[in-house]
C-alpha atoms as a PDB file:
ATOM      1  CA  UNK A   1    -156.974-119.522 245.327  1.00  0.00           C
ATOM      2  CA  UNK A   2    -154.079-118.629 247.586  1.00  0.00           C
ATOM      3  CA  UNK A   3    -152.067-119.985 245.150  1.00  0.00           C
ATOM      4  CA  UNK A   4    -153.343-118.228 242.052  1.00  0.00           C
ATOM      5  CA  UNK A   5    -153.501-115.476 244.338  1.00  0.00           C
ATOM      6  CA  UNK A   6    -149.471-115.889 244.816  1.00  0.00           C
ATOM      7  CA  UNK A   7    -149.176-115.895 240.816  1.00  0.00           C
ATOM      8  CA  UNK A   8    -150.751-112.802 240.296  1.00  0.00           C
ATOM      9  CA  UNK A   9    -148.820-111.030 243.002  1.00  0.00           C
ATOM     10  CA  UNK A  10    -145.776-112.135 241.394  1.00  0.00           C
ATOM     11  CA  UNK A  11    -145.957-110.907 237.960  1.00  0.00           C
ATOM     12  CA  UNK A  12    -147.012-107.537 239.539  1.00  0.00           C
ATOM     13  CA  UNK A  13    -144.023-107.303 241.828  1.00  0.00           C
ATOM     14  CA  UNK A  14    -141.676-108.596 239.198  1.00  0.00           C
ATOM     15  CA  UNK A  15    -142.769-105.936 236.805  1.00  0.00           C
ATOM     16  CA  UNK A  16    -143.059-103.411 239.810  1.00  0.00           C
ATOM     17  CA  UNK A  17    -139.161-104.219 240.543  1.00  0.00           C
ATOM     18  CA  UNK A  18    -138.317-104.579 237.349  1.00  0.00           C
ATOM     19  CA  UNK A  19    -139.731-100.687 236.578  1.00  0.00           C
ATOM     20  CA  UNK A  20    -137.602 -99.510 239.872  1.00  0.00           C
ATOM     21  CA  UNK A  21    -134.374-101.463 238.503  1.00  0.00           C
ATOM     22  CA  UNK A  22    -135.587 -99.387 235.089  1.00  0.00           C
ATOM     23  CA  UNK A  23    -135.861 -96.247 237.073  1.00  0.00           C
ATOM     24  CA  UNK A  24    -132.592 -96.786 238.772  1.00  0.00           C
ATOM     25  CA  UNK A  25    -131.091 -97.770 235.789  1.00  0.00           C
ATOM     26  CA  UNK A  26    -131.979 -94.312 233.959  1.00  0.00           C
ATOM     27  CA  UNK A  27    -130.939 -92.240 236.785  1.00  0.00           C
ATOM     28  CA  UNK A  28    -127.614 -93.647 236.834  1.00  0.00           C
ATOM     29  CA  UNK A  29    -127.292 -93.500 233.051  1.00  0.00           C
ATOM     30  CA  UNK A  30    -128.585 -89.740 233.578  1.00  0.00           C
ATOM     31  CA  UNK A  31    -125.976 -89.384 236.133  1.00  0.00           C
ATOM     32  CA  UNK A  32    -122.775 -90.501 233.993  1.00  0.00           C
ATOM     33  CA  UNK A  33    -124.213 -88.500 231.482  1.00  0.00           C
ATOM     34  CA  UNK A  34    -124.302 -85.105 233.541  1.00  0.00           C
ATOM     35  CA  UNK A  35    -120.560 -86.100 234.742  1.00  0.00           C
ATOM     36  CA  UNK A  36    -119.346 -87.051 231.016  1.00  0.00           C
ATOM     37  CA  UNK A  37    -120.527 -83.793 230.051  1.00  0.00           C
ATOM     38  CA  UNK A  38    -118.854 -81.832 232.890  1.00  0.00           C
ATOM     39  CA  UNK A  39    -115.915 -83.978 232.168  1.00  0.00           C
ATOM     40  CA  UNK A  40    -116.279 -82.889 228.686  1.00  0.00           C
ATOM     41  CA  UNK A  41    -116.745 -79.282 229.737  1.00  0.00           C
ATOM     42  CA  UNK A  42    -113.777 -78.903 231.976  1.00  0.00           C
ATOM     43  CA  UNK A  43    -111.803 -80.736 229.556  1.00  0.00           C
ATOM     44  CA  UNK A  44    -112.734 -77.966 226.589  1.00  0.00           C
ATOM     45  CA  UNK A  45    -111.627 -75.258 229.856  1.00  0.00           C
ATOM     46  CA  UNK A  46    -108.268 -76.880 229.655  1.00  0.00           C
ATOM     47  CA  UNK A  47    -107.687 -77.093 226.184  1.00  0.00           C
ATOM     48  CA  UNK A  48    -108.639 -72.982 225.849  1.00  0.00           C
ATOM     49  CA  UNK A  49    -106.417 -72.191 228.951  1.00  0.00           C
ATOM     50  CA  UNK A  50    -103.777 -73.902 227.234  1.00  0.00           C
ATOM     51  CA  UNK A  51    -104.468 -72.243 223.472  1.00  0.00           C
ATOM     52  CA  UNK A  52    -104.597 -69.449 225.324  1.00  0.00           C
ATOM     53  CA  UNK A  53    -101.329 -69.548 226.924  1.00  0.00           C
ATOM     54  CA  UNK A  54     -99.555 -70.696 224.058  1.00  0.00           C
ATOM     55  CA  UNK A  55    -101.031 -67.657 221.719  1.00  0.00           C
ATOM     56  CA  UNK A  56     -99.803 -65.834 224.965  1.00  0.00           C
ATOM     57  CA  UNK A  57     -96.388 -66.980 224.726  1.00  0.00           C
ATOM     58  CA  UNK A  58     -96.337 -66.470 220.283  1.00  0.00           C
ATOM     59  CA  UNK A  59     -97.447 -63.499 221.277  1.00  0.00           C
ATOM     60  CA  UNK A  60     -94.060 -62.446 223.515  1.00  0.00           C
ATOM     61  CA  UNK A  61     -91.905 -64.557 221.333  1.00  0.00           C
ATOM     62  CA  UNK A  62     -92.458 -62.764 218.758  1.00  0.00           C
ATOM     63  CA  UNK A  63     -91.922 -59.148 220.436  1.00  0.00           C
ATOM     64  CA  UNK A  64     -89.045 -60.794 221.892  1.00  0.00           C
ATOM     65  CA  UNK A  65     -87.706 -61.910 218.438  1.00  0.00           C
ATOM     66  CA  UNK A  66     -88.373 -57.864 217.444  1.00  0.00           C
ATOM     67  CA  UNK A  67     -86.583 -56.795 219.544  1.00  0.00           C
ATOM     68  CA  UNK A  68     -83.364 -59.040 218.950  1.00  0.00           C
ATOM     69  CA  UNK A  69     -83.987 -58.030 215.313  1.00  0.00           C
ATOM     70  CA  UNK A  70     -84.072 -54.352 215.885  1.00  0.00           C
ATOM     71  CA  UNK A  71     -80.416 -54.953 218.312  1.00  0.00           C
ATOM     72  CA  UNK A  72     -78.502 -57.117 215.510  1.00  0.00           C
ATOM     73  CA  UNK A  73     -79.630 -54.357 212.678  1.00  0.00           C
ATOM     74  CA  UNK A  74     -78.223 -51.778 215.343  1.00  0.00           C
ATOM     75  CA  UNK A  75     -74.992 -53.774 215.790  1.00  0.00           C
ATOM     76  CA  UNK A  76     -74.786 -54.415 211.992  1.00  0.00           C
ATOM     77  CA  UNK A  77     -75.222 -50.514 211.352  1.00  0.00           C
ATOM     78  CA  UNK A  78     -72.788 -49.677 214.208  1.00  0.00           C
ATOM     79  CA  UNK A  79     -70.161 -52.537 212.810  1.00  0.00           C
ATOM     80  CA  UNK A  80     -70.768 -50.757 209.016  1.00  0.00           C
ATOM     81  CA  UNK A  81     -69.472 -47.494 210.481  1.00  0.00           C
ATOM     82  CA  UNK A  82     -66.527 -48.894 212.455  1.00  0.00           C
ATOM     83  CA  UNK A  83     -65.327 -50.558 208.858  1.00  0.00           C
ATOM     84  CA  UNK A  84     -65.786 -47.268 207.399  1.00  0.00           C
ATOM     85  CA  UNK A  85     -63.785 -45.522 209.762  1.00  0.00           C
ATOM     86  CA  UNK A  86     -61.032 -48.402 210.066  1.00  0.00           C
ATOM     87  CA  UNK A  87     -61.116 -47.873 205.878  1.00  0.00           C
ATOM     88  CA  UNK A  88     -60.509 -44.206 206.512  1.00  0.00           C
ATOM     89  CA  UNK A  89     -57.852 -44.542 209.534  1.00  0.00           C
ATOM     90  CA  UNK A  90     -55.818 -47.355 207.551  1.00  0.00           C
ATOM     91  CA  UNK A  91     -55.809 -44.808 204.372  1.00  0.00           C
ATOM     92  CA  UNK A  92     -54.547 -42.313 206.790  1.00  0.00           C
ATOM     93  CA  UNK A  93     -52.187 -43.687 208.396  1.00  0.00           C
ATOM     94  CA  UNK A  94     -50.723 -45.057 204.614  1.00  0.00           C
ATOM     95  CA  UNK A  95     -50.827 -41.156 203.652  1.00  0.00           C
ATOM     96  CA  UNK A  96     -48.639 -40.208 206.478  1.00  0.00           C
ATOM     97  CA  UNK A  97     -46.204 -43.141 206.449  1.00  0.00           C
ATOM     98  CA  UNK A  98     -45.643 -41.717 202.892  1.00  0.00           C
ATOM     99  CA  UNK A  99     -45.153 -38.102 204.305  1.00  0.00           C
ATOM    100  CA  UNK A 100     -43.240 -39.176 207.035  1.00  0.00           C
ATOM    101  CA  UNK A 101     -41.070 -41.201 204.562  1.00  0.00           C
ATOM    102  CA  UNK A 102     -41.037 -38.149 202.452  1.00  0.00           C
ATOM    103  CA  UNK A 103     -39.822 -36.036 205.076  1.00  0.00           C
ATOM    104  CA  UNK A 104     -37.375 -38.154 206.327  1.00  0.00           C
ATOM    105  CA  UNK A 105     -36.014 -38.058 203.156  1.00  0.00           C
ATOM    106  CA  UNK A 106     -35.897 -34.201 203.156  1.00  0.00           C
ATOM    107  CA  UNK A 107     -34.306 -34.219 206.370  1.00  0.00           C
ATOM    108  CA  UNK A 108     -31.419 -37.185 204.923  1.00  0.00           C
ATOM    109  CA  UNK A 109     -30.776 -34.760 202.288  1.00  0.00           C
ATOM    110  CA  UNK A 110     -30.434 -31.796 204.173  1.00  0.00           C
ATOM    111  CA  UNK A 111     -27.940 -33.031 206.604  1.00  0.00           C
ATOM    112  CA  UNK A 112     -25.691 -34.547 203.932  1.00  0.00           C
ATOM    113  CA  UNK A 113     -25.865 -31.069 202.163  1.00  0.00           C
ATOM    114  CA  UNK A 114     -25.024 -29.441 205.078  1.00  0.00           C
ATOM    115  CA  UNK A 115     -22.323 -31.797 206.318  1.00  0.00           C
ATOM    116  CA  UNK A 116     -20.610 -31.826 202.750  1.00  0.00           C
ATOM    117  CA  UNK A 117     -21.318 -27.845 202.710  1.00  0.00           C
ATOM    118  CA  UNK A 118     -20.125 -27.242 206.280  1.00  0.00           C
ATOM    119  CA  UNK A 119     -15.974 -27.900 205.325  1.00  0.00           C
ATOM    120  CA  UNK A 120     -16.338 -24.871 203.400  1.00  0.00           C
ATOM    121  CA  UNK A 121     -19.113 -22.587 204.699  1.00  0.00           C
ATOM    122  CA  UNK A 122     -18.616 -20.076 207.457  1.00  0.00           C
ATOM    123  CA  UNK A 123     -20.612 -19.613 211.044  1.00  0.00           C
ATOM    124  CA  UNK A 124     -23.577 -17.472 209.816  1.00  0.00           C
ATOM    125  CA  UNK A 125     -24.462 -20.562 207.111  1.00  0.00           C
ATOM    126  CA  UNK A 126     -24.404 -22.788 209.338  1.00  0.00           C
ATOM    127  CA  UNK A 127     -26.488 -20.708 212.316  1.00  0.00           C
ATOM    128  CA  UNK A 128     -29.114 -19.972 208.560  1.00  0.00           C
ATOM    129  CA  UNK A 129     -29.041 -23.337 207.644  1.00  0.00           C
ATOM    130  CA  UNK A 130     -30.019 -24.377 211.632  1.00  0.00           C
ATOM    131  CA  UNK A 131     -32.771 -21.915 211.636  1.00  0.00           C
ATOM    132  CA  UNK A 132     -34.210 -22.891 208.495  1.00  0.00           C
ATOM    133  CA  UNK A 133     -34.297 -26.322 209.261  1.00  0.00           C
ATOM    134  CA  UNK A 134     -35.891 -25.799 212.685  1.00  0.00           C
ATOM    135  CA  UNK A 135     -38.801 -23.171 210.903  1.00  0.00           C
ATOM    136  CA  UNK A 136     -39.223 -26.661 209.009  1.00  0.00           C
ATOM    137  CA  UNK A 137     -39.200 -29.035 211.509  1.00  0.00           C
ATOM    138  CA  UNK A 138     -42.377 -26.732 213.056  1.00  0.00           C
ATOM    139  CA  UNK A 139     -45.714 -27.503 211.826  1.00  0.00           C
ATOM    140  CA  UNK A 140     -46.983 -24.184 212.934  1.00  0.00           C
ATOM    141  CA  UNK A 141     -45.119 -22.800 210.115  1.00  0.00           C
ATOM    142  CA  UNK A 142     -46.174 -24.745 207.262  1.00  0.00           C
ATOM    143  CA  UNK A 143     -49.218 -23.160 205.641  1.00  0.00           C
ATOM    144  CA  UNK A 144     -51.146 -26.141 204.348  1.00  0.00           C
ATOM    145  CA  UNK A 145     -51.064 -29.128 206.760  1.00  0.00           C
ATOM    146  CA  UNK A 146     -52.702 -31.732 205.075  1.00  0.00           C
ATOM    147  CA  UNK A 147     -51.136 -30.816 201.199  1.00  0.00           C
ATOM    148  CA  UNK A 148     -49.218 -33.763 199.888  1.00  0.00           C
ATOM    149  CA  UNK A 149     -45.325 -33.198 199.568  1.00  0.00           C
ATOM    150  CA  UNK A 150     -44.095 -33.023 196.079  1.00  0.00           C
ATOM    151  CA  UNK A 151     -40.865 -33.603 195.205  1.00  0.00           C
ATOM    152  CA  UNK A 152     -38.483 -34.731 192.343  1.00  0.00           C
ATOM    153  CA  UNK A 153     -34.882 -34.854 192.160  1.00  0.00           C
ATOM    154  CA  UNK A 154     -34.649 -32.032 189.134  1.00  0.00           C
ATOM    155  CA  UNK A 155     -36.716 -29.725 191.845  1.00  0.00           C
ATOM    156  CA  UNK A 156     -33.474 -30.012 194.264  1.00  0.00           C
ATOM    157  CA  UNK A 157     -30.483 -30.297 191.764  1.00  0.00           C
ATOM    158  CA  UNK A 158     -30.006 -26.738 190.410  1.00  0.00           C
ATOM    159  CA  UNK A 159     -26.910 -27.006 190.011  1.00  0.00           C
END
């Protein structure tokens, strides 16, 4: 009987063990599974941090981008009105190159007049002739500054 006694206890140890290996089995299969989930959970942490930060940085990019916007229409505005005045300052400066042109030729013809004249004219003519040209010469006395000169050559042959 010992012996049948021996092959009782067996079976019932076997299948005792074998229901602690079982036991030990699921709590280690428990285990993983608690850390693959908190793996799994801090893994989802860092994938929001980093959405997160990246909607943060679309976010400043695009006021950043704004903002560059809003400068080159500024500079594009302030480079439209430096044209325009360049446009106006070129015409200008054409308009008095033909005045001063003009005037030059005024000033050709009155000293050949007067040096042709002065053989023949007498002190007082010339002293006229030197004040007149000097009540010229002064911009205070003309009365319209920016009028055009107009001049043709039957204006200043009358005779």
């Amino acid at each position: 009987m010992a012996s049948s006694s021996g092959n009782s206890s067996t079976p019932t140890q076997n299948s005792g063990s074998e229901g602690d290996l079982q036991v030990l089995m699921d709590q280690r299969k428990r285990k993983r599974m608690q850390s693959n989930r908190e793996s799994a959970r801090r893994s989802r942490m860092r994938k929001q941090k980093h959405l997160d930060d990246l909607m943060g940085q679309v976010t400043q990019l695009s006021k950043d981008n704004n903002q560059i916007l809003t400068s080159i229409n500024i500079t594009n505005q302030h480079f439209m009105n430096v044209e325009a005045e360049n446009s106006i300052l070129r015409a200008q400066v054409v308009e008095l190159s033909q005045r001063l042109d003009s005037l030059n030729g005024i000033l050709n013809f009155i000293n050949t007049t007067n040096s042709v004249g002065g053989l023949y004219s007498t002190h007082q003519d010339t002293t006229a002739a030197a004040a007149s040209a000097d009540s010229f010469m002064n911009p205070l006395n003309l009365l319209y500054h920016n009028q055009p000169i107009m001049a043709s050559a039957v204006d200043m042959f009358h005779y």
